[in-house]
PDB file of N, CA and C in Angstrom:
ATOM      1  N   UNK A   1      -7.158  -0.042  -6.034  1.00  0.00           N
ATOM      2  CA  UNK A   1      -6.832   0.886  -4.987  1.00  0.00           C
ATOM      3  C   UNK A   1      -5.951   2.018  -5.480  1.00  0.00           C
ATOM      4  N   UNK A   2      -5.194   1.457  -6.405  1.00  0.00           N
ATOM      5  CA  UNK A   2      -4.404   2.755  -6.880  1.00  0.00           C
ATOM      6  C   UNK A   2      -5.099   3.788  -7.598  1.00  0.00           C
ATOM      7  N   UNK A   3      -6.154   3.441  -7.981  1.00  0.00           N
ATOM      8  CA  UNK A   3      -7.433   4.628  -8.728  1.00  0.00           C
ATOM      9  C   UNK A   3      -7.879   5.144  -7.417  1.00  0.00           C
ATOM     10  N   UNK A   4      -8.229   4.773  -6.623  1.00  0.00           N
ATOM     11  CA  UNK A   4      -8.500   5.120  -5.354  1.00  0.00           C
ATOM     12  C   UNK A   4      -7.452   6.408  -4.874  1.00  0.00           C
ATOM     13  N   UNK A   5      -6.474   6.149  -4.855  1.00  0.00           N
ATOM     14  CA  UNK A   5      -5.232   7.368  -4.187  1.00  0.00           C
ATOM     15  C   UNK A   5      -5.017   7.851  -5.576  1.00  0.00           C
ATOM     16  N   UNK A   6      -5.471   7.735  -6.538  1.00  0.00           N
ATOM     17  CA  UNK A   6      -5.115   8.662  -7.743  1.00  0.00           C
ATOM     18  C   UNK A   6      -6.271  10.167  -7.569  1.00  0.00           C
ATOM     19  N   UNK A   7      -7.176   9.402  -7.509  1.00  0.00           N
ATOM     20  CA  UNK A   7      -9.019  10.345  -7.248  1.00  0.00           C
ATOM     21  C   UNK A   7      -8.534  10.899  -6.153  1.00  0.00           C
ATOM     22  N   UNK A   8      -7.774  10.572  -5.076  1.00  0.00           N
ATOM     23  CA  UNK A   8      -7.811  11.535  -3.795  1.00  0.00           C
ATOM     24  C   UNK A   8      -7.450  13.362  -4.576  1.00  0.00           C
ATOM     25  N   UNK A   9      -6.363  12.747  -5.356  1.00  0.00           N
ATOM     26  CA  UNK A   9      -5.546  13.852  -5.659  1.00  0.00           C
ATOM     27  C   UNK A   9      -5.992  14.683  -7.545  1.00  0.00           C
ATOM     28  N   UNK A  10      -6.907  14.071  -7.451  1.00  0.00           N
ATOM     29  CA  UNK A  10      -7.734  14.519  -8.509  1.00  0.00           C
ATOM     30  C   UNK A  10      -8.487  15.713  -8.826  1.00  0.00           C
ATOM     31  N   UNK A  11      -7.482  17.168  -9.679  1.00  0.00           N
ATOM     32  CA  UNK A  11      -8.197  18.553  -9.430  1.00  0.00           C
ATOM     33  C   UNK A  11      -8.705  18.791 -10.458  1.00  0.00           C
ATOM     34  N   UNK A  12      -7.928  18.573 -11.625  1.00  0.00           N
ATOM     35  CA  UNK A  12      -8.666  19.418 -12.872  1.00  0.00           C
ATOM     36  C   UNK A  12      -9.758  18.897 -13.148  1.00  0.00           C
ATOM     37  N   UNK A  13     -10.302  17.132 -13.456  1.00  0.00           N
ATOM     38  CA  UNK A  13     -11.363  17.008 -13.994  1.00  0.00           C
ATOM     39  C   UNK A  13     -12.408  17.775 -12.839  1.00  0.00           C
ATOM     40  N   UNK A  14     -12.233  17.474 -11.798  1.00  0.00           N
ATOM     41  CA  UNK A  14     -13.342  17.880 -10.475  1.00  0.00           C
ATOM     42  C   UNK A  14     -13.471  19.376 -11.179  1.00  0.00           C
ATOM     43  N   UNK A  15     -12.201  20.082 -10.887  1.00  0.00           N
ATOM     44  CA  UNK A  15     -12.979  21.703 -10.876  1.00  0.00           C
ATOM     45  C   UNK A  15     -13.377  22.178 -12.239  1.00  0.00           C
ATOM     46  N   UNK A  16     -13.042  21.531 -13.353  1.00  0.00           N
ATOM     47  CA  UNK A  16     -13.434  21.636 -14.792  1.00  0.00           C
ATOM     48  C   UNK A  16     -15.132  21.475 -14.482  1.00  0.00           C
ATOM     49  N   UNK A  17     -15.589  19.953 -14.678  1.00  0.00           N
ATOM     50  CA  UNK A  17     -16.289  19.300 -14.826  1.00  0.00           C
ATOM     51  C   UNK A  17     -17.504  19.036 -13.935  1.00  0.00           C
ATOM     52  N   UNK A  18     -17.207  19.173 -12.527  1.00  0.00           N
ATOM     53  CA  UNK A  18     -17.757  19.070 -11.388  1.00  0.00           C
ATOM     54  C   UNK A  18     -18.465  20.203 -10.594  1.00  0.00           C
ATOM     55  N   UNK A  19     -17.230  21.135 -10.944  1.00  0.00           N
ATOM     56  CA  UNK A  19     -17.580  22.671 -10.572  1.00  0.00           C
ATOM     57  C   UNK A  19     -17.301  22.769  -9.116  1.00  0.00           C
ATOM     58  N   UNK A  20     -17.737  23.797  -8.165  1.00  0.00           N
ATOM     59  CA  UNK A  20     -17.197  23.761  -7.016  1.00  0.00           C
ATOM     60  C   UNK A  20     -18.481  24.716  -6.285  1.00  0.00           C
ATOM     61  N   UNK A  21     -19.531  23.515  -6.130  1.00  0.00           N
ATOM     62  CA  UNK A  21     -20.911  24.385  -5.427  1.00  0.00           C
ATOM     63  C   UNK A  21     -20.436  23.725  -3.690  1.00  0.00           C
ATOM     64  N   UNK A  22     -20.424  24.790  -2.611  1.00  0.00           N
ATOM     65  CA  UNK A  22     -19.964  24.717  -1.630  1.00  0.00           C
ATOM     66  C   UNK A  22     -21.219  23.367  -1.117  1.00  0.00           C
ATOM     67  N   UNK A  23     -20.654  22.292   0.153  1.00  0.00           N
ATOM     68  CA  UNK A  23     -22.056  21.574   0.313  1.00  0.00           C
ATOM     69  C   UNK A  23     -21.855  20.942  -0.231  1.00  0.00           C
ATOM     70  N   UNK A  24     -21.844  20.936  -2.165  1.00  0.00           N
ATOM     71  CA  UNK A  24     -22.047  19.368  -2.743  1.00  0.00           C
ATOM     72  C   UNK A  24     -21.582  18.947  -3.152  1.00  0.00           C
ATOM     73  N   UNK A  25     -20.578  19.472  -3.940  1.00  0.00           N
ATOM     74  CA  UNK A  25     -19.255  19.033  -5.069  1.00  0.00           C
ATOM     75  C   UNK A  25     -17.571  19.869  -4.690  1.00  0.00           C
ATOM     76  N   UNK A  26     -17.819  19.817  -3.094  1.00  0.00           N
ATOM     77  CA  UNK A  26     -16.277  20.394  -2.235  1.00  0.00           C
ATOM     78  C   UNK A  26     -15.728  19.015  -2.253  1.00  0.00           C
ATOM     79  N   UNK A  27     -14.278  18.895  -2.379  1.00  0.00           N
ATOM     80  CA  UNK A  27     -13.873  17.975  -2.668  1.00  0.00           C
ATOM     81  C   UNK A  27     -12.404  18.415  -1.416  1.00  0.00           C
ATOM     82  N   UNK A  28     -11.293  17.482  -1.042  1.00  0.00           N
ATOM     83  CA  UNK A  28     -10.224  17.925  -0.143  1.00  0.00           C
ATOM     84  C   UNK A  28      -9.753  18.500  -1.475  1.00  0.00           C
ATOM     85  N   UNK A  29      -9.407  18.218  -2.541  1.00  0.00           N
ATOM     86  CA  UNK A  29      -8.484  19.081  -3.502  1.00  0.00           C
ATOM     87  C   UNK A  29      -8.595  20.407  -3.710  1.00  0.00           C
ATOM     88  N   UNK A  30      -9.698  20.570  -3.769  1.00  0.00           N
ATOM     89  CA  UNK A  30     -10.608  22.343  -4.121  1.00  0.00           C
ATOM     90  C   UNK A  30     -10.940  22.851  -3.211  1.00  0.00           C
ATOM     91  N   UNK A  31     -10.566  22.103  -1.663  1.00  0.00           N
ATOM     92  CA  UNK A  31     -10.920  22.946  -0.474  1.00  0.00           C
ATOM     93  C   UNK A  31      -9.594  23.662  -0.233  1.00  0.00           C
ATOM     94  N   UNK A  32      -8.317  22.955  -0.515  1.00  0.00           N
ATOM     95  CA  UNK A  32      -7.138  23.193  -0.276  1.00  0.00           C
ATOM     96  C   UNK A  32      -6.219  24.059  -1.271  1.00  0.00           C
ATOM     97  N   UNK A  33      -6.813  24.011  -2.486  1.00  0.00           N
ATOM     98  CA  UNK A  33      -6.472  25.077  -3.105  1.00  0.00           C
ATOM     99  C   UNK A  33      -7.409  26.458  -2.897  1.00  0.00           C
ATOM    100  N   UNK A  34      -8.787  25.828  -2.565  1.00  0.00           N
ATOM    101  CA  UNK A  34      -9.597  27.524  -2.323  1.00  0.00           C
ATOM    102  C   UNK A  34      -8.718  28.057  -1.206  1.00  0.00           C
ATOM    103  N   UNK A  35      -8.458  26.957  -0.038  1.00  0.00           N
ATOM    104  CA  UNK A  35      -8.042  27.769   1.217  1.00  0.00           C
ATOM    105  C   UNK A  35      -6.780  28.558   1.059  1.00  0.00           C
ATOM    106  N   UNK A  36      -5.845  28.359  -0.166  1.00  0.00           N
ATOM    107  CA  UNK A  36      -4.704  28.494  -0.622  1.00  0.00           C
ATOM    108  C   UNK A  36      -4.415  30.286  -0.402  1.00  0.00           C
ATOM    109  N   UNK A  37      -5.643  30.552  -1.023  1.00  0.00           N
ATOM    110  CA  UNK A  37      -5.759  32.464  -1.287  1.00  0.00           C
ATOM    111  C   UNK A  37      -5.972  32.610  -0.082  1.00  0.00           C
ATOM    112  N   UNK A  38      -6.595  31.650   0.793  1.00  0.00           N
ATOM    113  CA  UNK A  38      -7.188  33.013   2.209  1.00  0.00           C
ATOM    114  C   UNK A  38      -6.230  32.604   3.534  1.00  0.00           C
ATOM    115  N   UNK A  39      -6.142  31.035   3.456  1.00  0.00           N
ATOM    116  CA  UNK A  39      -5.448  30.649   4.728  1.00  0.00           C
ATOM    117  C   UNK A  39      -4.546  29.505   4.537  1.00  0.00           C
ATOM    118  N   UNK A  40      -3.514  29.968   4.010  1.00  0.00           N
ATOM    119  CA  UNK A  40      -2.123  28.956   3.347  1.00  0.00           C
ATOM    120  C   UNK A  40      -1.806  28.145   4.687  1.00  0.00           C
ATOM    121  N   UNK A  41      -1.702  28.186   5.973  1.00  0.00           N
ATOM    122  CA  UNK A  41      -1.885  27.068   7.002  1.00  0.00           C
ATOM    123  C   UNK A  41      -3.135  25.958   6.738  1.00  0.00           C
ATOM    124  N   UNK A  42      -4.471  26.655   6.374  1.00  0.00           N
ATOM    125  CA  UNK A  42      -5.256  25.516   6.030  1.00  0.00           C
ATOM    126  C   UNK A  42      -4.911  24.642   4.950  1.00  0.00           C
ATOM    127  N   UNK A  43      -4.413  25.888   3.864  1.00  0.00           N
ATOM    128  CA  UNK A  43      -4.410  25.081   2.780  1.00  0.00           C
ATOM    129  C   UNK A  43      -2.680  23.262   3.198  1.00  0.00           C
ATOM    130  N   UNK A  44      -1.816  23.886   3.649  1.00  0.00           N
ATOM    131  CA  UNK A  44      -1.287  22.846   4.100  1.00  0.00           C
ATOM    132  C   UNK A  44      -1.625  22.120   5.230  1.00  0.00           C
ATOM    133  N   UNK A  45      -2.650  22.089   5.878  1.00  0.00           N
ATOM    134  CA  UNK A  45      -3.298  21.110   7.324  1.00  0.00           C
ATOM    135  C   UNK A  45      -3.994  20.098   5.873  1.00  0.00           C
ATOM    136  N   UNK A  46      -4.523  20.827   5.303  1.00  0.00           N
ATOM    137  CA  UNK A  46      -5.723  19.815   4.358  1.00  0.00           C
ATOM    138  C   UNK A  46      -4.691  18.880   3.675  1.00  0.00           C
ATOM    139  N   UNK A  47      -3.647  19.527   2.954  1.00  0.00           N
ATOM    140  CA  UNK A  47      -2.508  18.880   1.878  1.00  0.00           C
ATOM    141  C   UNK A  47      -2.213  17.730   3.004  1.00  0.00           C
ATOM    142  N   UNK A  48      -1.199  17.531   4.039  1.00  0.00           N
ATOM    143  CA  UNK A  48      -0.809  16.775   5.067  1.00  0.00           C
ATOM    144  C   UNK A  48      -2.441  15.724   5.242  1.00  0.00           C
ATOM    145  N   UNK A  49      -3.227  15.864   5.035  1.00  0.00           N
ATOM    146  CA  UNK A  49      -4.711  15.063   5.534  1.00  0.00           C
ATOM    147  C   UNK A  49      -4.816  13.999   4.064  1.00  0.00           C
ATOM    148  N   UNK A  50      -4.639  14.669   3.466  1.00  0.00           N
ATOM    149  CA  UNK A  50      -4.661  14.149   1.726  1.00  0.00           C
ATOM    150  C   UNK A  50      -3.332  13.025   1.575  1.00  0.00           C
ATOM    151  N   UNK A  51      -2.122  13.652   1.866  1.00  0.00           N
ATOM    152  CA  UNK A  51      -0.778  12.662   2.208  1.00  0.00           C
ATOM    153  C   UNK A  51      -1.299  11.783   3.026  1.00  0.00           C
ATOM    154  N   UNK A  52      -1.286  11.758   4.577  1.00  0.00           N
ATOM    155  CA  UNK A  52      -1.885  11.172   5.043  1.00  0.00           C
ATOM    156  C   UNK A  52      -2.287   9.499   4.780  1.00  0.00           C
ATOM    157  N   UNK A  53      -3.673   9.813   4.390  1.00  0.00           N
ATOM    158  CA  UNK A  53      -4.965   9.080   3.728  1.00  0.00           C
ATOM    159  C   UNK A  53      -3.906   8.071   2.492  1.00  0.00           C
ATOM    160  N   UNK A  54      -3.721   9.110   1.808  1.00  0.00           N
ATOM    161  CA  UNK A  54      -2.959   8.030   1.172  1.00  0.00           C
ATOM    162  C   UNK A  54      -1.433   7.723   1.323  1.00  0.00           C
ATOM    163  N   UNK A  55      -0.866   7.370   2.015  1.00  0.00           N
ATOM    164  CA  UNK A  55       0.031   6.448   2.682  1.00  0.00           C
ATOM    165  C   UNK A  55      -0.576   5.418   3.321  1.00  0.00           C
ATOM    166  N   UNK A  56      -1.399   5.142   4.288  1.00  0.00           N
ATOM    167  CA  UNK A  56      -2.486   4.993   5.112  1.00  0.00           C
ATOM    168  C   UNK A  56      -3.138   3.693   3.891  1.00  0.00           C
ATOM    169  N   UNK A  57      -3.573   4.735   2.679  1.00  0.00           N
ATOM    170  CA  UNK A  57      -4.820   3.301   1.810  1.00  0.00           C
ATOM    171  C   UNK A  57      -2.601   2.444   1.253  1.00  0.00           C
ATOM    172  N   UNK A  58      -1.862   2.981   0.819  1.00  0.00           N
ATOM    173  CA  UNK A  58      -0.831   2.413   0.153  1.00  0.00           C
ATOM    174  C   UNK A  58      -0.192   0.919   1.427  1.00  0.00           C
ATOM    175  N   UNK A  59      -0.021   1.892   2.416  1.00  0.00           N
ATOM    176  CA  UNK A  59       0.730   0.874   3.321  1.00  0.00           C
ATOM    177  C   UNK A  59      -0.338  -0.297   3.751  1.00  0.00           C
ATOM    178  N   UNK A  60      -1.454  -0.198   4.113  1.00  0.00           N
ATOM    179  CA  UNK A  60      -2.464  -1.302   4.026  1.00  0.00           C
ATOM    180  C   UNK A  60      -2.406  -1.853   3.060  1.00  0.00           C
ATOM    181  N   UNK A  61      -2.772  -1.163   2.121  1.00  0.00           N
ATOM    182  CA  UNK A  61      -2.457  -2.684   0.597  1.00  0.00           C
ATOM    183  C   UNK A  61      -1.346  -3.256  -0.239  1.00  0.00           C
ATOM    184  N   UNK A  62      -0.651  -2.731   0.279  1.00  0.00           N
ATOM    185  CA  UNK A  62       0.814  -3.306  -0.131  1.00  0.00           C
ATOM    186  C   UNK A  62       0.975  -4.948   0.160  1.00  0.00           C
ATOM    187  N   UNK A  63       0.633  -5.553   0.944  1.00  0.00           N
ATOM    188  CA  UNK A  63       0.512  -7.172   0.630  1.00  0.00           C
ATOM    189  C   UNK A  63      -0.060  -7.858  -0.257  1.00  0.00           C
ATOM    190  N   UNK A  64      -1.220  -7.010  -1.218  1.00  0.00           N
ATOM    191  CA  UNK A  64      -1.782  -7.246  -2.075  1.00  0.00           C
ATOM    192  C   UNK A  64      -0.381  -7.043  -3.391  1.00  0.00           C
ATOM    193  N   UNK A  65       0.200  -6.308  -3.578  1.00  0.00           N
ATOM    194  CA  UNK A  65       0.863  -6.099  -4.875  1.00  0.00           C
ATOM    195  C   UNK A  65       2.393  -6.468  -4.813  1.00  0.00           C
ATOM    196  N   UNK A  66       2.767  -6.278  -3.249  1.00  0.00           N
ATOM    197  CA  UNK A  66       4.040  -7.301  -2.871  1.00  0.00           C
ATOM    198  C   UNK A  66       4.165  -8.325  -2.073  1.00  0.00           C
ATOM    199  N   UNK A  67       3.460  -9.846  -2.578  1.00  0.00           N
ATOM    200  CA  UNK A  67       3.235 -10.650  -1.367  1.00  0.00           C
ATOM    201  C   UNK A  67       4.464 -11.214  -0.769  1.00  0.00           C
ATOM    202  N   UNK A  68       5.176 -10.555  -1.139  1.00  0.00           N
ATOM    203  CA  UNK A  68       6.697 -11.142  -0.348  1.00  0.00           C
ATOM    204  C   UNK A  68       7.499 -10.234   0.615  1.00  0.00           C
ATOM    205  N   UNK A  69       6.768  -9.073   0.558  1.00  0.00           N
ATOM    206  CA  UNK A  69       7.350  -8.239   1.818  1.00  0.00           C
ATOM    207  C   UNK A  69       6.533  -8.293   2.971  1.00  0.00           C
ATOM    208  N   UNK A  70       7.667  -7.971   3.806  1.00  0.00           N
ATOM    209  CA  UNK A  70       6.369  -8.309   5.193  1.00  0.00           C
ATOM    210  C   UNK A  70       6.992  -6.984   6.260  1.00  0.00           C
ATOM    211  N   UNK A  71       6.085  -6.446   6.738  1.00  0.00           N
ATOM    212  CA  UNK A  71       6.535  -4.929   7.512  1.00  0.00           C
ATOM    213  C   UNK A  71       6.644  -4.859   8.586  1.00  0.00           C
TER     214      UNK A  71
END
C-alpha cells in the first residue's frame, strides 16, 4: 500500500515516460501541475484530492503495520 500512496504522487517518471496525451495518460499529478499555469485554485482543489486519498488509503491500513494501535 505504501507503493500505492507513493504512485499517487508520482510526476517525473509519468510526465518523462508516459507523456501527457489528454484522455489517456492524464494522471491527478499532471492535471494539477498543468492546471498550475491557468487556474492555481484548481491546481490546489486537485493537490487537497491527492492529500486526501492518501490519508484516507494510510489511516485504513494502519492496523496492518501497527497492530497495536487502535483509533
Amino acid at each position: 500500500m505504501l507503493c500505492f500512496a507513493r504512485a499517487l504522487g508520482e510526476f517525473g517518471a509519468t510526465i518523462t515516460f508516459a507523456g501527457s496525451f489528454p484522455g489517456t495518460t492524464r494522471t491527478l499529478p499532471i492535471a494539477s501541475y498543468l492546471a498550475l499555469e491557468s487556474d492555481p485554485d484548481e491546481a490546489i482543489a486537485i493537490a487537497l484530492v491527492l492529500i486526501a486519498v492518501s490519508v484516507a488509503v494510510l489511516l485504513t491500513l494502519r492496523d496492518r503495520w501497527l497492530p497495536g494501535v487502535r483509533g
